[in-house]
N, C-alpha and C. Protein backbone atom coordinates (compact mmCIF):
# COMPACT_ATOMS: atom_id res chain seq x y z
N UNK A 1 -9.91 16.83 29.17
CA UNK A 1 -9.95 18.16 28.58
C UNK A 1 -8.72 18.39 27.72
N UNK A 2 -8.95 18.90 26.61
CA UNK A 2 -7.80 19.32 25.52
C UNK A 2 -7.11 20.39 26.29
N UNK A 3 -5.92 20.27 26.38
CA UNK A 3 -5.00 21.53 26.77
C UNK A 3 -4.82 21.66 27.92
N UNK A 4 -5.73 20.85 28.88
CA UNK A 4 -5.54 20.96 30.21
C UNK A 4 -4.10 20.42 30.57
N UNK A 5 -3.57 21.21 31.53
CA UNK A 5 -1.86 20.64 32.16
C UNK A 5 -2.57 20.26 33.01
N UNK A 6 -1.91 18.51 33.86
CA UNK A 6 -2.01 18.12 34.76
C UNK A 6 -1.09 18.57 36.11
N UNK A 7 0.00 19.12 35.45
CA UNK A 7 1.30 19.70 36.28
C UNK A 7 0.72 20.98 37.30
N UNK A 8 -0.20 21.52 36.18
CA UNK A 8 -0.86 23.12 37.31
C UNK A 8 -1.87 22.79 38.28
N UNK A 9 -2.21 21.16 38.15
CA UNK A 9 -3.15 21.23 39.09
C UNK A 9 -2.70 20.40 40.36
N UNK A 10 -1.54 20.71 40.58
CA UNK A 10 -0.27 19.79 41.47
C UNK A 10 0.10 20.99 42.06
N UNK A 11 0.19 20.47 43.66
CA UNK A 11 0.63 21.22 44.33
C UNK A 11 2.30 21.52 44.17
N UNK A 12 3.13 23.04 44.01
CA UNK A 12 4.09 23.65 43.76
C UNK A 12 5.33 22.51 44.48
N UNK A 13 5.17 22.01 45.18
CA UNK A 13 6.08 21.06 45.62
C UNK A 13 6.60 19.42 45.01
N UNK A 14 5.10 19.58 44.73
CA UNK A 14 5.30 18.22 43.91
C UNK A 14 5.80 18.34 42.02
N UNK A 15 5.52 19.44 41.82
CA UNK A 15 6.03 19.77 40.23
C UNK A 15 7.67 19.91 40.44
N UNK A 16 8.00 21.00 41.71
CA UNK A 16 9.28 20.77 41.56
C UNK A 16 10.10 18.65 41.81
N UNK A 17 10.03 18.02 42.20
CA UNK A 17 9.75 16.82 42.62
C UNK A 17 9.81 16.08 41.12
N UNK A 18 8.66 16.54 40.28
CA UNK A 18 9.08 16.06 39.12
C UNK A 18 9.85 16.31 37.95
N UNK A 19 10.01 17.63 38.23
CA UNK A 19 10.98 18.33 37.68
C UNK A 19 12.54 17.69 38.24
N UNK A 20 13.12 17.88 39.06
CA UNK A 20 14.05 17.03 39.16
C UNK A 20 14.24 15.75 38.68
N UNK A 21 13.36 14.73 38.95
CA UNK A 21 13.42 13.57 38.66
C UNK A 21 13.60 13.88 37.02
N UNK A 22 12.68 14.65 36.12
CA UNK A 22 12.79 14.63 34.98
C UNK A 22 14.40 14.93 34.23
N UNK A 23 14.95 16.21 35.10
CA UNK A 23 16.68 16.96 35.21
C UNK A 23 17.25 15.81 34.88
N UNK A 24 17.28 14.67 35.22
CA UNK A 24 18.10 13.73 35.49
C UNK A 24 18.10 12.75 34.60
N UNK A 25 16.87 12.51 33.79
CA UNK A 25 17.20 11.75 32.96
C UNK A 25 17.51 12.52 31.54
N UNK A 26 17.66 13.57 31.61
CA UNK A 26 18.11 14.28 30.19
C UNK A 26 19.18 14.66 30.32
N UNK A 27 20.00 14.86 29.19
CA UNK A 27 21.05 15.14 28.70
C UNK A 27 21.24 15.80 27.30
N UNK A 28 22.42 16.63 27.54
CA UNK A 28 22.45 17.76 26.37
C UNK A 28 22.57 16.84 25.01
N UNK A 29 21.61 17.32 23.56
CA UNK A 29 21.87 16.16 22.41
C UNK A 29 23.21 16.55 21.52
N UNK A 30 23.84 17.79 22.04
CA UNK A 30 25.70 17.49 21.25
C UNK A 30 26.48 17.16 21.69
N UNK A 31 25.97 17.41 23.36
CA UNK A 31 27.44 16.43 24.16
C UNK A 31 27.12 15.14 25.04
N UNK A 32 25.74 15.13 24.91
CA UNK A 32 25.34 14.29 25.60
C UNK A 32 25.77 13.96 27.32
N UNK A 33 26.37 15.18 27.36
CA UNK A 33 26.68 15.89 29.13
C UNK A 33 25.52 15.99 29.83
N UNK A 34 25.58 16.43 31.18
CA UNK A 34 24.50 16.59 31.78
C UNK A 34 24.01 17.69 31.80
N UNK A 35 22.88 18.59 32.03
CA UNK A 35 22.56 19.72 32.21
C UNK A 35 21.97 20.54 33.80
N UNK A 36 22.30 21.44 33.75
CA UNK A 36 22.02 22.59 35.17
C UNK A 36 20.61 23.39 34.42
N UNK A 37 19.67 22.87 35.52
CA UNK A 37 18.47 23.65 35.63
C UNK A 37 18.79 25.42 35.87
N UNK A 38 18.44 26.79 35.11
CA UNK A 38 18.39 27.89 35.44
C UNK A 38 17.20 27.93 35.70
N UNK A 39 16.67 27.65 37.10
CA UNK A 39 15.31 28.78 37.66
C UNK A 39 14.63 29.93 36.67
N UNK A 40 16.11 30.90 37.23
CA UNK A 40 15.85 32.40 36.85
C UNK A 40 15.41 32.38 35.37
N UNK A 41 16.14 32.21 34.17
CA UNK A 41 16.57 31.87 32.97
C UNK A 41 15.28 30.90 32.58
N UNK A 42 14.69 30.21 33.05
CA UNK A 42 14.25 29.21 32.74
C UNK A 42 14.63 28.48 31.24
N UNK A 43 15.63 28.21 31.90
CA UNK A 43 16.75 27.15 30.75
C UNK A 43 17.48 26.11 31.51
N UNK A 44 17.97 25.42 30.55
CA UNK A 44 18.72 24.19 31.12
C UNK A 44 20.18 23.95 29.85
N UNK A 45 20.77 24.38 30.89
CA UNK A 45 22.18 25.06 30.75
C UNK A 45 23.16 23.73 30.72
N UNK A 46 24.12 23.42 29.55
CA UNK A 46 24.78 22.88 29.42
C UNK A 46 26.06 23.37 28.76
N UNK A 47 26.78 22.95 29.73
CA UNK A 47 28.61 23.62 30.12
C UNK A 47 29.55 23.50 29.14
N UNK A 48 29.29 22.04 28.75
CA UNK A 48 29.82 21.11 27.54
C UNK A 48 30.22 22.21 26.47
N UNK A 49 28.91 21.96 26.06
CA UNK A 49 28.35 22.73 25.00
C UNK A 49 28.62 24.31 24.81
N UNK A 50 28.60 24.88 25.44
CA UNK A 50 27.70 26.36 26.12
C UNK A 50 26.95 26.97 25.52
N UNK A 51 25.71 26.33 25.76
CA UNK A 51 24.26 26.06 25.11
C UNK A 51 23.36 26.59 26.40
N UNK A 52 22.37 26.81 26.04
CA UNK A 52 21.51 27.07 27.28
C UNK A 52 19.79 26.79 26.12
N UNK A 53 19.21 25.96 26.59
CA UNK A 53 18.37 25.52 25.92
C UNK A 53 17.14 26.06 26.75
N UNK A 54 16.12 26.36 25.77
CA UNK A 54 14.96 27.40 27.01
C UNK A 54 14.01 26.32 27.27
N UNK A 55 13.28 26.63 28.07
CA UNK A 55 12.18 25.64 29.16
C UNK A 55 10.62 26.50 28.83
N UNK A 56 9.68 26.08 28.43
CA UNK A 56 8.52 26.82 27.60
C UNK A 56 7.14 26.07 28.30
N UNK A 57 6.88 26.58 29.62
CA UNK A 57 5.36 26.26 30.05
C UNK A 57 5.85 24.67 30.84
N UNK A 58 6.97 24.99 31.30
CA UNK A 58 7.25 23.32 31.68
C UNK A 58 8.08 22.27 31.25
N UNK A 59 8.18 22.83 29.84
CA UNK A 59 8.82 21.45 28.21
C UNK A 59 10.33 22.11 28.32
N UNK A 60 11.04 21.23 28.26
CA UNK A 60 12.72 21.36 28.12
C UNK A 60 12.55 21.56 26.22
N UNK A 61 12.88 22.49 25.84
CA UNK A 61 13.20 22.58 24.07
C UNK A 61 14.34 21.80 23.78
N UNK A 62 14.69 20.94 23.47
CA UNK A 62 16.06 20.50 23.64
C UNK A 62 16.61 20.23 21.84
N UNK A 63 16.36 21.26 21.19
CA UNK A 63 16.98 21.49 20.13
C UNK A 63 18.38 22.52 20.35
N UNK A 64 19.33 22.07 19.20
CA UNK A 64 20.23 23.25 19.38
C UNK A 64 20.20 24.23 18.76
N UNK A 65 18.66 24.14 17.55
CA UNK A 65 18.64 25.39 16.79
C UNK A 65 17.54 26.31 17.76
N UNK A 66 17.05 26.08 18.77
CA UNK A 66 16.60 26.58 19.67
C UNK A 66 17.38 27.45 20.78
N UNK A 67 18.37 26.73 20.75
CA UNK A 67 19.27 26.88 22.56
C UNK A 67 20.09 27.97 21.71
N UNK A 68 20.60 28.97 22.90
CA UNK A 68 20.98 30.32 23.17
C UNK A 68 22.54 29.86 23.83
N UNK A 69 23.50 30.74 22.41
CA UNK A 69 25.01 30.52 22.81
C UNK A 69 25.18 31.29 24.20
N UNK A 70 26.01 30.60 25.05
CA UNK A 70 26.58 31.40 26.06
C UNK A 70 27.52 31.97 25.83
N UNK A 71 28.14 33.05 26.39
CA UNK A 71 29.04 33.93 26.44
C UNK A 71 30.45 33.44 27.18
N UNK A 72 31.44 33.45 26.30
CA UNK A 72 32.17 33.24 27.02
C UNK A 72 33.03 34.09 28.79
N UNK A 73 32.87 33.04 29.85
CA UNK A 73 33.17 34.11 30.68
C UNK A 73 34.80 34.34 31.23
C-alpha cells in the first residue's frame, strides 16, 4: 500500500526500540556531535550546535535550514 507506515502497525514498544537504535546512528550535519532525543519537542537536539532539528511523523529533518536556534541559557 502507498503511504502505508509500517512503524504504526508496531506495537508502541517496539517503535520506541527502533527509535533508539536509529538515535544512535545519527549525528548532527555541522558538528557532527551526537544528538538528544526531545520527546516533548519532538526534536533532536544538538548541544554542539544549538540546533534543535524537528522530528515529522517519525523522520528526523536533519537540515539546518530546518532546525530551530536554541536560546541561549
Amino acid at each position: 500500500m502507498r503511504g502505508d507506515n509500517p512503524l504504526q502497525r508496531l506495537p508502541a514498544e517496539r517503535v520506541a526500540a527502533l527509535d533508539v537504535k536509529m538515535l544512535e546512528l545519527l549525528a548532527c550535519p555541522v558538528t557532527k556531535g551526537h544528538l538528544r532525543y526531545d520527546a516533548e519537542q519532538q526534536e533532536l537536539v544538538s548541544p554542539g550546535a544549538r540546533l534543535a532539528y524537528p522530528v515529522r511523523d517519525g523522520i528526523p529533518i536533519l537540515l539546518p535550514s530546518e532546525a530551530r536556534q536554541l536560546e541561549i541559557e
